[in-house]
N, C-alpha and C. Protein backbone atom coordinates (compact mmCIF):
# COMPACT_ATOMS: atom_id res chain seq x y z
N UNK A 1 -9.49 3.27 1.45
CA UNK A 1 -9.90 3.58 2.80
C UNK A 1 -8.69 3.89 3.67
N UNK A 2 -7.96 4.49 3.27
CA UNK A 2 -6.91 5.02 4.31
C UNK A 2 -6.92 6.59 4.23
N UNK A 3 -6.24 6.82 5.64
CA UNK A 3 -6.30 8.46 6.26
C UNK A 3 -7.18 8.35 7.12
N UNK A 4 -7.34 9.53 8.14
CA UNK A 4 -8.33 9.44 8.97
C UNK A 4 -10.12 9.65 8.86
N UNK A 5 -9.97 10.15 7.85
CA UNK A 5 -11.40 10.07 7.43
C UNK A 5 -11.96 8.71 6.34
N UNK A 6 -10.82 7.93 6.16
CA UNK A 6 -11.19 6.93 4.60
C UNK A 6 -11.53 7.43 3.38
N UNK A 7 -10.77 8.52 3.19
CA UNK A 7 -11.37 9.02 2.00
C UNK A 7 -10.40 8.93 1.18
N UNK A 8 -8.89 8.05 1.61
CA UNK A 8 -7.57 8.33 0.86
C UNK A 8 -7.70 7.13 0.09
N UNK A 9 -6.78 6.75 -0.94
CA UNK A 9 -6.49 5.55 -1.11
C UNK A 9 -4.88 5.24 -2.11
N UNK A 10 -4.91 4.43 -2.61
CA UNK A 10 -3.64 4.22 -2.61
C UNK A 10 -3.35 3.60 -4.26
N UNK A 11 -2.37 3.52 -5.01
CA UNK A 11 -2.61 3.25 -6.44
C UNK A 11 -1.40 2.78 -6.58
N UNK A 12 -0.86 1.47 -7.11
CA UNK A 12 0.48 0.89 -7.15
C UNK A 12 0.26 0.02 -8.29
N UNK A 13 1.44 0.73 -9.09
CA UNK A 13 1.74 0.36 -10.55
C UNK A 13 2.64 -1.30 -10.91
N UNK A 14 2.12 -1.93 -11.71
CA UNK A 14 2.91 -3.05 -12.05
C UNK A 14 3.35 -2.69 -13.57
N UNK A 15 3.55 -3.97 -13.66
CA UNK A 15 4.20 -4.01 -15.34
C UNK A 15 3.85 -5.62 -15.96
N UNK A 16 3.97 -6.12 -17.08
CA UNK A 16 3.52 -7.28 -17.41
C UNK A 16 4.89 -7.97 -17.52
N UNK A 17 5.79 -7.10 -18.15
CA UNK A 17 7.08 -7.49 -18.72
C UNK A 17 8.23 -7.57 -17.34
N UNK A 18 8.84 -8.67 -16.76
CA UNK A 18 9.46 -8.76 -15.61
C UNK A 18 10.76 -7.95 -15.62
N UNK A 19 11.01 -7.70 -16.49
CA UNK A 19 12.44 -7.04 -16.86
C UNK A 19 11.72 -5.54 -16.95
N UNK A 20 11.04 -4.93 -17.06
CA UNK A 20 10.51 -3.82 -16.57
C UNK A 20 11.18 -2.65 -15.78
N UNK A 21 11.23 -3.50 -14.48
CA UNK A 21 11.59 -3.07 -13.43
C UNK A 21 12.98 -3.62 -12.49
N UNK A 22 13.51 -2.73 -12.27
CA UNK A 22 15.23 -3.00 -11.99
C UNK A 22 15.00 -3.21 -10.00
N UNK A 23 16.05 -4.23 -9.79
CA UNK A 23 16.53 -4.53 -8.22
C UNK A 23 16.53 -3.16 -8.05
N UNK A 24 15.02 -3.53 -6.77
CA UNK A 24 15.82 -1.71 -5.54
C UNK A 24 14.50 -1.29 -5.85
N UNK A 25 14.20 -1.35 -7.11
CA UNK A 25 12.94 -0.10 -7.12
C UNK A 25 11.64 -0.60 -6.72
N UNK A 26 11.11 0.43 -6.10
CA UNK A 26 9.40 -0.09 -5.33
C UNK A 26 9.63 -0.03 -4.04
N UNK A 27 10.82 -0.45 -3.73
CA UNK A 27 10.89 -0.77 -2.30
C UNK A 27 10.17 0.14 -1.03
N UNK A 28 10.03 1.96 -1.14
CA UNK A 28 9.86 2.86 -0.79
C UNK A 28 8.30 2.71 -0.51
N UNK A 29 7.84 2.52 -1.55
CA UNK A 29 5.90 2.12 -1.03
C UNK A 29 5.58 1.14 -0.62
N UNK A 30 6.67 -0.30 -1.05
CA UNK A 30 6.35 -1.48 -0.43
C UNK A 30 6.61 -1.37 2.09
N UNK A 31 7.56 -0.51 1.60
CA UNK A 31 7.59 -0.62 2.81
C UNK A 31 7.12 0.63 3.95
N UNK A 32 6.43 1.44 2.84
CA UNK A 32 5.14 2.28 3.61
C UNK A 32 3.95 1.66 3.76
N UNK A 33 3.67 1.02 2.86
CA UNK A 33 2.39 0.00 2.94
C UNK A 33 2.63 -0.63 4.12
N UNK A 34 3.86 -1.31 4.60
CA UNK A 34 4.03 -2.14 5.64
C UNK A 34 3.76 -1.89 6.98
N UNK A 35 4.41 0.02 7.28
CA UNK A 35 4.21 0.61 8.58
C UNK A 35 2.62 0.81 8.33
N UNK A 36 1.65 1.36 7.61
CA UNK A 36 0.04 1.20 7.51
C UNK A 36 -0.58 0.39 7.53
N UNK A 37 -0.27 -0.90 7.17
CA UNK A 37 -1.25 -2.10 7.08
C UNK A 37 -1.62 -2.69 8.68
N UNK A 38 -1.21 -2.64 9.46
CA UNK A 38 -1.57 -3.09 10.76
C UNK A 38 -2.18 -2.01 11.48
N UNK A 39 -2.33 -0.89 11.41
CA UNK A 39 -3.70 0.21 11.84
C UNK A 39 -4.29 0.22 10.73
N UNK A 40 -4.44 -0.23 9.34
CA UNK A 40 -5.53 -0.32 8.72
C UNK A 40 -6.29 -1.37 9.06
N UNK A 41 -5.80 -2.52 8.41
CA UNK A 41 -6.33 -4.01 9.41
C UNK A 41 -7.21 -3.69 10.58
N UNK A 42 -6.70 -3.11 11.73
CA UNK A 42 -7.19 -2.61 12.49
C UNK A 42 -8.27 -2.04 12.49
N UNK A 43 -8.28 -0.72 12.10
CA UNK A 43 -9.48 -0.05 11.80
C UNK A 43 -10.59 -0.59 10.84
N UNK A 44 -10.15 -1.41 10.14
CA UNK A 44 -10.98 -1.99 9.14
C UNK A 44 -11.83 -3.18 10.08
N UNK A 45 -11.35 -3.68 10.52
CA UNK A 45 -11.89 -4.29 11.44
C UNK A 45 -13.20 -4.38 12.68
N UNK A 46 -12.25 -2.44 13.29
CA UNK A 46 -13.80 -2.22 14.05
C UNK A 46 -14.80 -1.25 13.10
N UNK A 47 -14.81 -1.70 11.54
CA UNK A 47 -15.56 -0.52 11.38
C UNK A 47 -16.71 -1.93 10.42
N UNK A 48 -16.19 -3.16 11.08
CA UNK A 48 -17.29 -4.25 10.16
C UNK A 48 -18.50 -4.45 11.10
């Protein structure tokens, strides 16, 4: 449910194995998620 119509959404990859993934990486969506989550919240909100 994100974008202005809710028709977007969003897909974020893990791994099982912790060594996987190296210091640094992810950081880029973790902290787009961050500037979106408080007008989603939001909107999610007046749309209950």
């Amino acid at each position: 449910m994100l974008g202005d119509a809710g028709k977007l959404g969003m897909v974020i990859f893990s791994h099982r194995d912790t060594q996987y993934y190296q210091p640094g990486m992810g950081t880029v969506i973790l902290n787009q998620l961050a500037l979106m989550l408080p007008t989603l919240l939001e909107h999610w909100i007046e749309r209950a």
